[in-house]
PDB file of N, CA and C in Angstrom:
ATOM      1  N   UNK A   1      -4.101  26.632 -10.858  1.00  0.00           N
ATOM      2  CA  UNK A   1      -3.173  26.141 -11.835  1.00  0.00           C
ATOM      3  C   UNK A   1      -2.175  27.245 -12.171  1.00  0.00           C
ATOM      4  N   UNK A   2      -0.803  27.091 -12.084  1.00  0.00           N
ATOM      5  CA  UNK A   2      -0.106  27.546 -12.275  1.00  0.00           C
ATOM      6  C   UNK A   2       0.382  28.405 -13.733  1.00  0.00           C
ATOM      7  N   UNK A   3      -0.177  27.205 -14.417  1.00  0.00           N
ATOM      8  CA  UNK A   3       0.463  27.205 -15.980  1.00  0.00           C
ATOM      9  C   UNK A   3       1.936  27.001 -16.040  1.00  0.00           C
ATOM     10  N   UNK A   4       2.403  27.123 -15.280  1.00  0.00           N
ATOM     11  CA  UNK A   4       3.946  26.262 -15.502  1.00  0.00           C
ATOM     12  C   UNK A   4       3.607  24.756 -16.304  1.00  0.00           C
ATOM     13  N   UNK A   5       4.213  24.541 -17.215  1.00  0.00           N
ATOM     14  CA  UNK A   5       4.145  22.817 -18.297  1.00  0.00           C
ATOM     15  C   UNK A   5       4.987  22.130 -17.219  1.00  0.00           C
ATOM     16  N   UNK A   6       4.510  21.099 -17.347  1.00  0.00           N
ATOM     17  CA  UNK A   6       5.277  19.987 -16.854  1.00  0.00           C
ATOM     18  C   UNK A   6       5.497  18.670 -17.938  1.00  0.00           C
ATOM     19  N   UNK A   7       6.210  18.074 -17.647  1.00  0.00           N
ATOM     20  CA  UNK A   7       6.708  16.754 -18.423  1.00  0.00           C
ATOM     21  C   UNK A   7       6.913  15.764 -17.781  1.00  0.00           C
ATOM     22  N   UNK A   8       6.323  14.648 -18.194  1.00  0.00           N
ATOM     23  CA  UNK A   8       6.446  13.176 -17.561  1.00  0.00           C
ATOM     24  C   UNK A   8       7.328  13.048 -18.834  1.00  0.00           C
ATOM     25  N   UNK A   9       8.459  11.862 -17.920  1.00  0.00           N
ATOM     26  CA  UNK A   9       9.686  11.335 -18.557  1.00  0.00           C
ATOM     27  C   UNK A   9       9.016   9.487 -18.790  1.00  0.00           C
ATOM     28  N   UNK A  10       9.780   9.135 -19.563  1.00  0.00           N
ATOM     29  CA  UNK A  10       9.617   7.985 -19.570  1.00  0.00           C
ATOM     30  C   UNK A  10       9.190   6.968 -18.612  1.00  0.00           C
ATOM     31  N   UNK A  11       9.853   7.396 -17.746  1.00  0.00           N
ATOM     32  CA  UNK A  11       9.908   6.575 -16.444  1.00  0.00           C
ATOM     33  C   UNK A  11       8.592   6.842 -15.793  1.00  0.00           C
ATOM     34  N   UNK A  12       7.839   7.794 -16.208  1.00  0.00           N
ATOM     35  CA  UNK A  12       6.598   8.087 -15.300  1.00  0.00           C
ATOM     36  C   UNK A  12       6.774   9.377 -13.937  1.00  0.00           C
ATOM     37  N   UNK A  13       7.483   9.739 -13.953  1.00  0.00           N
ATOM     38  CA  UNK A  13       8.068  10.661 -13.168  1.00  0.00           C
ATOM     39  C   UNK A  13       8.039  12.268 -13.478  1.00  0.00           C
ATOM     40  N   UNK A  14       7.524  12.768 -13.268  1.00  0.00           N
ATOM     41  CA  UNK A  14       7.071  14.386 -13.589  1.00  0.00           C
ATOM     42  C   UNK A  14       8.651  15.176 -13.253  1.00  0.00           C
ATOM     43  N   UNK A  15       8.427  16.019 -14.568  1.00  0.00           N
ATOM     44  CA  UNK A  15      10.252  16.992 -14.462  1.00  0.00           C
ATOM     45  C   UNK A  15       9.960  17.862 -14.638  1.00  0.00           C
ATOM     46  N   UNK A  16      10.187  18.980 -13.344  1.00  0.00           N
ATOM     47  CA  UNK A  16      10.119  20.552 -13.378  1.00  0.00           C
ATOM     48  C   UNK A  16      11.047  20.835 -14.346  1.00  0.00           C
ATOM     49  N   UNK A  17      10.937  22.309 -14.532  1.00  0.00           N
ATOM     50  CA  UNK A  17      12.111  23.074 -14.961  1.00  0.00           C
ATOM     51  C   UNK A  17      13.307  23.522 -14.218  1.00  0.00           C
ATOM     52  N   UNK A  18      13.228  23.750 -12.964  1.00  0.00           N
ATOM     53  CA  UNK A  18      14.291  23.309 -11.658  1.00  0.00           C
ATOM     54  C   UNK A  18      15.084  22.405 -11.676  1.00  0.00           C
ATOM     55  N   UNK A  19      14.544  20.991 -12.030  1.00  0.00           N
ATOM     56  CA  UNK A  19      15.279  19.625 -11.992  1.00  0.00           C
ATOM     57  C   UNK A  19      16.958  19.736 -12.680  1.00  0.00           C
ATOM     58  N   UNK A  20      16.860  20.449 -13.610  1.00  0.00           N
ATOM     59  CA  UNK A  20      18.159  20.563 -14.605  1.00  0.00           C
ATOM     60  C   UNK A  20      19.106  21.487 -13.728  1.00  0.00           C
ATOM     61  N   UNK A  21      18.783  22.096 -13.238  1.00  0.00           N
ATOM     62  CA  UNK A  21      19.546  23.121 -11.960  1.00  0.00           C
ATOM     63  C   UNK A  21      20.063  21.620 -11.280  1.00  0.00           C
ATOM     64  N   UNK A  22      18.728  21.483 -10.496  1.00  0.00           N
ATOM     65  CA  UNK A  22      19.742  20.542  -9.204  1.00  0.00           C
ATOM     66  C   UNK A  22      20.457  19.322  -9.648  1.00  0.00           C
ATOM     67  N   UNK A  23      20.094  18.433 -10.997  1.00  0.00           N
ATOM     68  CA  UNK A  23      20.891  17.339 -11.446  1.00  0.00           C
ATOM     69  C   UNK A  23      22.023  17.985 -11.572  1.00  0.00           C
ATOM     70  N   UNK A  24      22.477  19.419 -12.076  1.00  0.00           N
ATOM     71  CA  UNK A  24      23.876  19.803 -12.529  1.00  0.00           C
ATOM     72  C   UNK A  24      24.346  19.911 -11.468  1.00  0.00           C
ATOM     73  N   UNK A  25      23.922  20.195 -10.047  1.00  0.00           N
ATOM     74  CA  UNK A  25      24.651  20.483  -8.548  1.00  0.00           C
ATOM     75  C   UNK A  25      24.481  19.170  -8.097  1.00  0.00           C
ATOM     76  N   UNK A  26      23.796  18.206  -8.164  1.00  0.00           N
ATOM     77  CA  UNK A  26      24.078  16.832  -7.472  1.00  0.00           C
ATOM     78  C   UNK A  26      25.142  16.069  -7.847  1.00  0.00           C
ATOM     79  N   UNK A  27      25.822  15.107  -7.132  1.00  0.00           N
ATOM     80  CA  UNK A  27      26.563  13.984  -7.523  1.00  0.00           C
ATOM     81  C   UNK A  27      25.285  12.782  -8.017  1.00  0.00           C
ATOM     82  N   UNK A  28      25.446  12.568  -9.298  1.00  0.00           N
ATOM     83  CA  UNK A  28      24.543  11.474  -9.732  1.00  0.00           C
ATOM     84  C   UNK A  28      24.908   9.924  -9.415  1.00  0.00           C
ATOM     85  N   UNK A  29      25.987  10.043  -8.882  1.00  0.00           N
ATOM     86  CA  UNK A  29      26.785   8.802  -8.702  1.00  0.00           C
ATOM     87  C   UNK A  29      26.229   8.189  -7.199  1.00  0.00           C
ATOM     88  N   UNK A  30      26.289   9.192  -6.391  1.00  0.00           N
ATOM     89  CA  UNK A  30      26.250   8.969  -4.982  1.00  0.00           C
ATOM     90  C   UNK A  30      24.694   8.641  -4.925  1.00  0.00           C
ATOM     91  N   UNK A  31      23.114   9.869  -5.947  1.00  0.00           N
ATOM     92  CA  UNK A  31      22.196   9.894  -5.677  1.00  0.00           C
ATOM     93  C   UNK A  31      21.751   8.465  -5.888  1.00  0.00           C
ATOM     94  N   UNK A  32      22.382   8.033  -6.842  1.00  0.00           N
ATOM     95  CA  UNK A  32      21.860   6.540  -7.459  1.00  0.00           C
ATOM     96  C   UNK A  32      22.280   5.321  -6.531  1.00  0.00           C
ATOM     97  N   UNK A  33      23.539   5.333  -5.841  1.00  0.00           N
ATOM     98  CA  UNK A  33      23.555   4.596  -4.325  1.00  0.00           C
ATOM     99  C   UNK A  33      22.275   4.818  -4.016  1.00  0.00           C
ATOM    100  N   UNK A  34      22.293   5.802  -3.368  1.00  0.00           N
ATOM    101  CA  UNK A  34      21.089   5.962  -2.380  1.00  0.00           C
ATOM    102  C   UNK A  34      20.010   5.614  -2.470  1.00  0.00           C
ATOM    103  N   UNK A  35      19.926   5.697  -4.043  1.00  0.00           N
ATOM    104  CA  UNK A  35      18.364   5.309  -4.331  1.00  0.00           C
ATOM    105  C   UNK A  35      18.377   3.956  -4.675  1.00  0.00           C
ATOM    106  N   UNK A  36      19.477   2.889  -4.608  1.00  0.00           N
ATOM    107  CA  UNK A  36      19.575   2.008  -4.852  1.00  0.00           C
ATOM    108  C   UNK A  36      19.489   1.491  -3.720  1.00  0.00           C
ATOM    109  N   UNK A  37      19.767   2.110  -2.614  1.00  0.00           N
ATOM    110  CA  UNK A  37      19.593   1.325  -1.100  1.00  0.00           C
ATOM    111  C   UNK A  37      18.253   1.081  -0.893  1.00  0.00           C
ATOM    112  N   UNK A  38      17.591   2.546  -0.941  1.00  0.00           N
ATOM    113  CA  UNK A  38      16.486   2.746  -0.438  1.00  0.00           C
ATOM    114  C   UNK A  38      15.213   1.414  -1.253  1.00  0.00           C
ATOM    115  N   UNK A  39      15.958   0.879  -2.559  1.00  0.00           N
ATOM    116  CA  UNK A  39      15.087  -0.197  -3.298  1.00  0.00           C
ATOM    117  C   UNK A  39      15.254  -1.221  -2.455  1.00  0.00           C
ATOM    118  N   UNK A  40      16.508  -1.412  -2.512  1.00  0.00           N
ATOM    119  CA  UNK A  40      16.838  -2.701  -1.386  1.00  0.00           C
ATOM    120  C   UNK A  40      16.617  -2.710  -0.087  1.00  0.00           C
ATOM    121  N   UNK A  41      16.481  -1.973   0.444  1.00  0.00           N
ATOM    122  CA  UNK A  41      15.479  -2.252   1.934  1.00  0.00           C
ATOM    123  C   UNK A  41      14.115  -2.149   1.544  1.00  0.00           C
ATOM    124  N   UNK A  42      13.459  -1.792   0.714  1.00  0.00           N
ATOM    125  CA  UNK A  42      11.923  -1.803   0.624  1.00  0.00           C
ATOM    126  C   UNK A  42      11.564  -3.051   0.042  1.00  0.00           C
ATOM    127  N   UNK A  43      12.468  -3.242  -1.009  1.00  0.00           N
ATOM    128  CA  UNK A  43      11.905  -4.234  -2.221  1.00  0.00           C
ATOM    129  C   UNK A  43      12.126  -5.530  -2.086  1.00  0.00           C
ATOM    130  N   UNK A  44      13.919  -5.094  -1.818  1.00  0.00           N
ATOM    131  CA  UNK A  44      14.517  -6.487  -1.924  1.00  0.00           C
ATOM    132  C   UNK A  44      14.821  -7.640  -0.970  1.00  0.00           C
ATOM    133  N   UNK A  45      14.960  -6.514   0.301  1.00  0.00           N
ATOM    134  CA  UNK A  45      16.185  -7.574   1.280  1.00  0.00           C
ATOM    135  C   UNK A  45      14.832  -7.964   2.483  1.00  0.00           C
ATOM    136  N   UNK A  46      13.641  -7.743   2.454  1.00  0.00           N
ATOM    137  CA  UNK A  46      13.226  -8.010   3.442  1.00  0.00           C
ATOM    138  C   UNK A  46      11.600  -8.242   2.815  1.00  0.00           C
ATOM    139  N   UNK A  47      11.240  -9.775   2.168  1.00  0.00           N
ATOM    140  CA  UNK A  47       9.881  -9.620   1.580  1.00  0.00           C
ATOM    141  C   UNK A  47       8.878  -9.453   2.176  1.00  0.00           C
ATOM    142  N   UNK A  48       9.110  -9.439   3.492  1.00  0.00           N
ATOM    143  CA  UNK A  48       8.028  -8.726   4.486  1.00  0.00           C
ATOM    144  C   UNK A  48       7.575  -7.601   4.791  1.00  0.00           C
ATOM    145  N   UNK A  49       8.403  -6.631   4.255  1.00  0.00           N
ATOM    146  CA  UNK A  49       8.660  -5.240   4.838  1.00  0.00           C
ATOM    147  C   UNK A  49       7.489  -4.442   4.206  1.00  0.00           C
ATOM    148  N   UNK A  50       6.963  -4.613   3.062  1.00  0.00           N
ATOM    149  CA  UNK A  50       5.918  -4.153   2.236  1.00  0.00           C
ATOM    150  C   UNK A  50       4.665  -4.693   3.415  1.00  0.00           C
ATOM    151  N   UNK A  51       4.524  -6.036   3.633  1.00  0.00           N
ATOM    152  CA  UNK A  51       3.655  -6.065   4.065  1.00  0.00           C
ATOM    153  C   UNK A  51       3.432  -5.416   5.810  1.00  0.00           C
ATOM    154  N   UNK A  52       4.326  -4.882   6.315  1.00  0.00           N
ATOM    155  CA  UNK A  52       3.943  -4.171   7.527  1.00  0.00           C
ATOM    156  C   UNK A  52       3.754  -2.442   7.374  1.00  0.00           C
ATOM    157  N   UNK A  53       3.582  -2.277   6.393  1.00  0.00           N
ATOM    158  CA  UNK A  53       3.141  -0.940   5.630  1.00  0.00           C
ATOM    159  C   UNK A  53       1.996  -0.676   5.574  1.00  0.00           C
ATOM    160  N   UNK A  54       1.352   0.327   6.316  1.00  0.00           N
ATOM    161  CA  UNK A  54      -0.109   0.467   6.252  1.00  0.00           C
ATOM    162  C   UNK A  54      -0.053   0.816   4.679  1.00  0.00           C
ATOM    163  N   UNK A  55      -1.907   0.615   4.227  1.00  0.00           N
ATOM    164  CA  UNK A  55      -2.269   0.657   2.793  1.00  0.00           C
ATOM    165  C   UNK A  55      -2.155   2.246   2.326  1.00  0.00           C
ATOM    166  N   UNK A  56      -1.790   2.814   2.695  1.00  0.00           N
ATOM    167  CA  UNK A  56      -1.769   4.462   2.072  1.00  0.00           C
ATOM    168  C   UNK A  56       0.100   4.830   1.950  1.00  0.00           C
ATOM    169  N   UNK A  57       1.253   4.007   3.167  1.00  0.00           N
ATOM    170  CA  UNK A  57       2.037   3.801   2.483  1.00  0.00           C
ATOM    171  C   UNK A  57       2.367   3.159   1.392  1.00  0.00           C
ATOM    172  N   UNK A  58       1.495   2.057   1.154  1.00  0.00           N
ATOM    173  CA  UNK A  58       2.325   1.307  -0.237  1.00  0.00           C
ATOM    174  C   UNK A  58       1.615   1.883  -1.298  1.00  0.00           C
ATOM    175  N   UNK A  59       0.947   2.590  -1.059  1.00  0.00           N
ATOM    176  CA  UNK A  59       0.069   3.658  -2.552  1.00  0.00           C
ATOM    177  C   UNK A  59       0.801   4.694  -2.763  1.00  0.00           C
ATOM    178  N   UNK A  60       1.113   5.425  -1.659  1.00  0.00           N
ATOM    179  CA  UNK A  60       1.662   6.554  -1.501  1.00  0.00           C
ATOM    180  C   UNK A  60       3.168   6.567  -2.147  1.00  0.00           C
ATOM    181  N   UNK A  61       3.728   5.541  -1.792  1.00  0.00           N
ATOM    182  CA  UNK A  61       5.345   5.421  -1.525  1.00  0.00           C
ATOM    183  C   UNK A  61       6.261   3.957  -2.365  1.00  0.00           C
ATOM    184  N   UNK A  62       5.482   3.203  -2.064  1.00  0.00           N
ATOM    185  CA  UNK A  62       6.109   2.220  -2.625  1.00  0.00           C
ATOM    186  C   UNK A  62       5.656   1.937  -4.218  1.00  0.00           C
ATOM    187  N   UNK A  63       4.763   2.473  -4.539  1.00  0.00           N
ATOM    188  CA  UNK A  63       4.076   2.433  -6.600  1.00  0.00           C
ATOM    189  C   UNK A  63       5.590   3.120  -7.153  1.00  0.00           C
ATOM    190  N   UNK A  64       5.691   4.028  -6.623  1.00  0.00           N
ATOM    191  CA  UNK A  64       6.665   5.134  -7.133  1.00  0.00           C
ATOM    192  C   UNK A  64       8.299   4.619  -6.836  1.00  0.00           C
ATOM    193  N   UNK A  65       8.840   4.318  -5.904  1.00  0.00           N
ATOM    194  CA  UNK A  65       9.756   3.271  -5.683  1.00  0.00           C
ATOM    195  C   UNK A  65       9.691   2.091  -6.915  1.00  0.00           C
ATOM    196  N   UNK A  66       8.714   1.655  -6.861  1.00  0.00           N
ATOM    197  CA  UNK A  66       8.322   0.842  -8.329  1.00  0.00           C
ATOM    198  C   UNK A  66       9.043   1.153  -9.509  1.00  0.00           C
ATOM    199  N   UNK A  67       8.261   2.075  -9.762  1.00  0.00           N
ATOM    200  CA  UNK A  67       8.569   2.813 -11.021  1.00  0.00           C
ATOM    201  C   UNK A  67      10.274   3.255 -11.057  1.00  0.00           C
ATOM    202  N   UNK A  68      10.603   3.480  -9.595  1.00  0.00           N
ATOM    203  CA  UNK A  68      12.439   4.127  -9.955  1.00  0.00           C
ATOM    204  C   UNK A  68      13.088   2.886  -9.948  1.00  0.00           C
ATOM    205  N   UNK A  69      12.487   1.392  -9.553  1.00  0.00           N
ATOM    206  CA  UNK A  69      13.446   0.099  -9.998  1.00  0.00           C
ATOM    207  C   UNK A  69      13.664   0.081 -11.607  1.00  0.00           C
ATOM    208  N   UNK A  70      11.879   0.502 -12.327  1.00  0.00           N
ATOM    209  CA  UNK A  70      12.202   0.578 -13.385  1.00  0.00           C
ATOM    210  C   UNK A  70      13.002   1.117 -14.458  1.00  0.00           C
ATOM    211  N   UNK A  71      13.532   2.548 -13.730  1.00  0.00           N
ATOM    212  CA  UNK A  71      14.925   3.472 -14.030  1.00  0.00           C
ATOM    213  C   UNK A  71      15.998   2.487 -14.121  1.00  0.00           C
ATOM    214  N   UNK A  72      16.081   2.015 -13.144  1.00  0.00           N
ATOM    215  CA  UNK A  72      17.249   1.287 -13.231  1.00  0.00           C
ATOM    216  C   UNK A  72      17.813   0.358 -13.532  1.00  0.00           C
ATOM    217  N   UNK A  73      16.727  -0.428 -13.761  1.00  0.00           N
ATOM    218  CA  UNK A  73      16.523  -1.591 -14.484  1.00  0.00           C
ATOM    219  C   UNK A  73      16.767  -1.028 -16.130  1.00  0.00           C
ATOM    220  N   UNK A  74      16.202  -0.359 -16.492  1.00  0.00           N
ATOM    221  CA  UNK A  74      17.046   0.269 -17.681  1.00  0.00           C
ATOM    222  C   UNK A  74      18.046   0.491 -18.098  1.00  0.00           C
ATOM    223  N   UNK A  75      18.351   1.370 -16.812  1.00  0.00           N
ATOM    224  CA  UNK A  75      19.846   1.601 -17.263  1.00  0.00           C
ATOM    225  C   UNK A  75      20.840   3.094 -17.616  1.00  0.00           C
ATOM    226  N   UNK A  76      19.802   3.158 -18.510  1.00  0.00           N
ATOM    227  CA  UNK A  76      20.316   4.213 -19.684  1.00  0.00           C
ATOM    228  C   UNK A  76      19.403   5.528 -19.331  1.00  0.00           C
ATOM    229  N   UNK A  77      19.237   6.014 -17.799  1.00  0.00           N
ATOM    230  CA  UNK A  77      18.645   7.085 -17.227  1.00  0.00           C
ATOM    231  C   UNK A  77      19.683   8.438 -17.605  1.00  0.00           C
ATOM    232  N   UNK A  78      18.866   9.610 -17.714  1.00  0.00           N
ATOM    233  CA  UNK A  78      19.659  10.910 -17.657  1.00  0.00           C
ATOM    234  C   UNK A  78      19.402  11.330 -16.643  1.00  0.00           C
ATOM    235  N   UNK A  79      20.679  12.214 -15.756  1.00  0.00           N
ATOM    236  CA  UNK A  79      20.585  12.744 -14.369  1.00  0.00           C
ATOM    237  C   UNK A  79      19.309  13.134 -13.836  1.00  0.00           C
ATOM    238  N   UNK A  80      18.022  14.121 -14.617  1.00  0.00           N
ATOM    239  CA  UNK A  80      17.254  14.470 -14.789  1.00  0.00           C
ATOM    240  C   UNK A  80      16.313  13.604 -14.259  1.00  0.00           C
ATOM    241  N   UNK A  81      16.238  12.956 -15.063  1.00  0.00           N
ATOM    242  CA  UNK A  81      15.377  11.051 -15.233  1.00  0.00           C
ATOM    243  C   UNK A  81      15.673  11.081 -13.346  1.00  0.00           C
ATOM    244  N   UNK A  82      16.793  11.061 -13.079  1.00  0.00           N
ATOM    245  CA  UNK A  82      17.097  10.187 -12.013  1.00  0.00           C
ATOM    246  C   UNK A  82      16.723  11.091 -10.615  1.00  0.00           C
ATOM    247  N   UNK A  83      17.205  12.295 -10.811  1.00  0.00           N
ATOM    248  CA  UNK A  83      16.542  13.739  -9.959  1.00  0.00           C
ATOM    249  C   UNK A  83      15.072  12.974  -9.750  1.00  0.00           C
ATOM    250  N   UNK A  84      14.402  13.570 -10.939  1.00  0.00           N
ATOM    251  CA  UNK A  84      12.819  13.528 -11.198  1.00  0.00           C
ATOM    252  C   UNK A  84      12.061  12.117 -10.417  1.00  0.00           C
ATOM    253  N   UNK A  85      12.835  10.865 -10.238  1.00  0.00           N
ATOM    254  CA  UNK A  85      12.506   9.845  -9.765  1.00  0.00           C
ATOM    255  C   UNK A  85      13.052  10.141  -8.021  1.00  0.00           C
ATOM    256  N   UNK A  86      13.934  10.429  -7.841  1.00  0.00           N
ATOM    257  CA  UNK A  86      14.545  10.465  -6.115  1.00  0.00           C
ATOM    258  C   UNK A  86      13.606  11.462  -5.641  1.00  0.00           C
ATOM    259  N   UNK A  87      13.493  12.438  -6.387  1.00  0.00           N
ATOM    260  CA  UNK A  87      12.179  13.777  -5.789  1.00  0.00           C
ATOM    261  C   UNK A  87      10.572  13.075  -4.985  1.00  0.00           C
ATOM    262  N   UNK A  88      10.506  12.407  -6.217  1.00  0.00           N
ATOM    263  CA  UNK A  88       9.020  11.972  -5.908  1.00  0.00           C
ATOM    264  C   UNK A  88       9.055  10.933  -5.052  1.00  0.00           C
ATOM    265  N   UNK A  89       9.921  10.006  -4.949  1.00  0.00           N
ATOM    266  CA  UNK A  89      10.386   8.834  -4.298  1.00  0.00           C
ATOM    267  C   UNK A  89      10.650   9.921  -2.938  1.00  0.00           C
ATOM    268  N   UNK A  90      11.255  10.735  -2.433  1.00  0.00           N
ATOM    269  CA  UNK A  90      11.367  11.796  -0.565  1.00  0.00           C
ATOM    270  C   UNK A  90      10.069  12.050  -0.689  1.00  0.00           C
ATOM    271  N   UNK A  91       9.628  12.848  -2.212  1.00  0.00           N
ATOM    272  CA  UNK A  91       8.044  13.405  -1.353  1.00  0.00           C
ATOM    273  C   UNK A  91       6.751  12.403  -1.535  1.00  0.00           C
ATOM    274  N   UNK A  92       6.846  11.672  -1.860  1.00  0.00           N
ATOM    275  CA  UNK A  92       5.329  10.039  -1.666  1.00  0.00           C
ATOM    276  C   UNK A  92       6.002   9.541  -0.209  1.00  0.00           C
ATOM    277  N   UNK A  93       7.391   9.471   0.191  1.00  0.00           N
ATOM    278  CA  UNK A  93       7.584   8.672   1.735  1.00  0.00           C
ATOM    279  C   UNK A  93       7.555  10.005   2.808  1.00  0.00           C
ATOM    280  N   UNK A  94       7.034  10.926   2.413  1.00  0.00           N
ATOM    281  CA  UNK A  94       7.523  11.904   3.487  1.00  0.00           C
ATOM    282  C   UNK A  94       6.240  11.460   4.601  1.00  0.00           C
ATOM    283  N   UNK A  95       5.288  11.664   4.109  1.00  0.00           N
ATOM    284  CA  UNK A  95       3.837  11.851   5.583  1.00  0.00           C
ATOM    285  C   UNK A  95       3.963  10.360   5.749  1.00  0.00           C
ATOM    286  N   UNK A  96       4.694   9.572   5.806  1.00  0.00           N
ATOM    287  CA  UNK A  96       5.057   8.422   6.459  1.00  0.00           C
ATOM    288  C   UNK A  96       6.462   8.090   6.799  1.00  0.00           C
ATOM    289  N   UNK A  97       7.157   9.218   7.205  1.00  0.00           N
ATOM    290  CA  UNK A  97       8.518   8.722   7.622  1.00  0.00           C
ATOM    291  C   UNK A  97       8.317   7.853   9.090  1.00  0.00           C
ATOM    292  N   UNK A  98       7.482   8.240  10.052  1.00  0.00           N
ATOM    293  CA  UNK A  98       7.063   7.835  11.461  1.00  0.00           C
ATOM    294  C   UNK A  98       7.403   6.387  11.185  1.00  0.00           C
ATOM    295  N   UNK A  99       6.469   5.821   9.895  1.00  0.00           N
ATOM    296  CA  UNK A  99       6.092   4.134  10.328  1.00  0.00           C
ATOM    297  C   UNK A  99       7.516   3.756   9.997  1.00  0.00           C
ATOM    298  N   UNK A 100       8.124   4.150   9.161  1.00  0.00           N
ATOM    299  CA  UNK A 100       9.550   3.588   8.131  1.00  0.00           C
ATOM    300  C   UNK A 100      11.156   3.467   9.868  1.00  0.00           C
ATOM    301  N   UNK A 101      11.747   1.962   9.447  1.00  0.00           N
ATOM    302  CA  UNK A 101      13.206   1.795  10.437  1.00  0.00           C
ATOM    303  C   UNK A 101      13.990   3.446   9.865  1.00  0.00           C
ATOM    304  N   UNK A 102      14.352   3.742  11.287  1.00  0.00           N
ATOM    305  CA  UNK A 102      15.473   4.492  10.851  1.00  0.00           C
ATOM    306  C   UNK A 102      16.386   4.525   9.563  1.00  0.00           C
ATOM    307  N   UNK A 103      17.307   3.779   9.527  1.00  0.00           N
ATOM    308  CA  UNK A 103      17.992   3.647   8.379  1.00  0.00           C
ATOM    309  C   UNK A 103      17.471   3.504   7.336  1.00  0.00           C
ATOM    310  N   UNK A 104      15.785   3.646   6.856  1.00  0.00           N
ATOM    311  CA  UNK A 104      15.333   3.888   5.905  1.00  0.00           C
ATOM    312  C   UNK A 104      15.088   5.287   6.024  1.00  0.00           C
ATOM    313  N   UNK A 105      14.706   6.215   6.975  1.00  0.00           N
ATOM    314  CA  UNK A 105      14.902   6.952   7.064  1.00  0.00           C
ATOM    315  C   UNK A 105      15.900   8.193   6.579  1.00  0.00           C
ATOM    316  N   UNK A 106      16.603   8.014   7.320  1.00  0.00           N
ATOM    317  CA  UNK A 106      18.393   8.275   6.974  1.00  0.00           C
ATOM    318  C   UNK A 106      18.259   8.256   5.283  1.00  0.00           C
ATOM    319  N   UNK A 107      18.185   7.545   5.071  1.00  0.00           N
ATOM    320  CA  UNK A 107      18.528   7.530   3.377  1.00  0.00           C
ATOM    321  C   UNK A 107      17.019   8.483   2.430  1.00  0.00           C
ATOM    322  N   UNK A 108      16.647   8.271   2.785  1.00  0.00           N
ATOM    323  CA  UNK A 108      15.457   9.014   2.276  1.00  0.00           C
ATOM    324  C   UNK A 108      15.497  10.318   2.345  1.00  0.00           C
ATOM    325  N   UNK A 109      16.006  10.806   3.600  1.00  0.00           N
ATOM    326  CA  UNK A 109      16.367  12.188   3.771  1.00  0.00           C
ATOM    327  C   UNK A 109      17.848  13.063   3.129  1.00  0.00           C
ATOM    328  N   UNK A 110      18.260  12.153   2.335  1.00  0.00           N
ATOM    329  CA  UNK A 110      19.474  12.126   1.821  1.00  0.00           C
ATOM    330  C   UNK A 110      19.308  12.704   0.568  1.00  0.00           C
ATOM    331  N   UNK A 111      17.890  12.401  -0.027  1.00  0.00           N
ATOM    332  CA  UNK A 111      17.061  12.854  -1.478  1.00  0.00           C
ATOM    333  C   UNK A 111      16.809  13.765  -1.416  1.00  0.00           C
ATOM    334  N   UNK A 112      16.979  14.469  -2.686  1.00  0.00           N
ATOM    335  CA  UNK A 112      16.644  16.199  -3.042  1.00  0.00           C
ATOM    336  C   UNK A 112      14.798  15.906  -2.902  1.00  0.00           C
ATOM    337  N   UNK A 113      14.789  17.462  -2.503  1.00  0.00           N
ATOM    338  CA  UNK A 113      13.128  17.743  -2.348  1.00  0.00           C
ATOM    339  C   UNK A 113      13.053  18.937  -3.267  1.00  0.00           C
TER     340      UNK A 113
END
């Protein structure tokens, strides 16, 4: 254990002390596309797509995707909020990029780590 504190945000999403660094160097505009794609190919545009997901991806990867619809579905996220959700959302899909289409790919790798 480190002893570094950590903080879960509303959203369920754990926020380093780093996070405030990289939200101030990201475009929040562009990250929230992205992470808005990445909902809509998982969630939205294909109701099958969950189900050709082995069971350790949709634990791994898609709970947490979950939780960042719920960001947005809100609304009223701070850059932070939105960092803290795209982070965990690259690192829960990473040890399954193999099974994931390219162009889910592509976008995923687009997310701060």
């Amino acid at each position: 254990m480190t002893g570094e504190r950590q903080h879960i945000n509303r959203f369920g999403f754990v926020e380093k002390p780093d996070m405030a660094d990289l939200a101030a160097q990201l475009d929040a505009s562009a990250l929230a596309v992205t992470m808005e794609a990445v909902i809509d190919i998982v969630l939205e545009r294909d109701e099958d797509f969950i189900d050709t997901l082995s069971d350790a991806a949709q634990a791994d990867f898609v709970v947490p995707l979950q939780l960042a619809t719920r960001l947005f579905k809100a609304g009223d996220y701070t850059p932070i909020e939105l960092v803290s959700a795209a982070c965990t959302v690259r690192y829960c899909a990473a040890p399954h990029l193999a099974d994931f289409p390219e162009e889910l790919v592509e976008l995923l790798r687009q997310l701060p780590h």
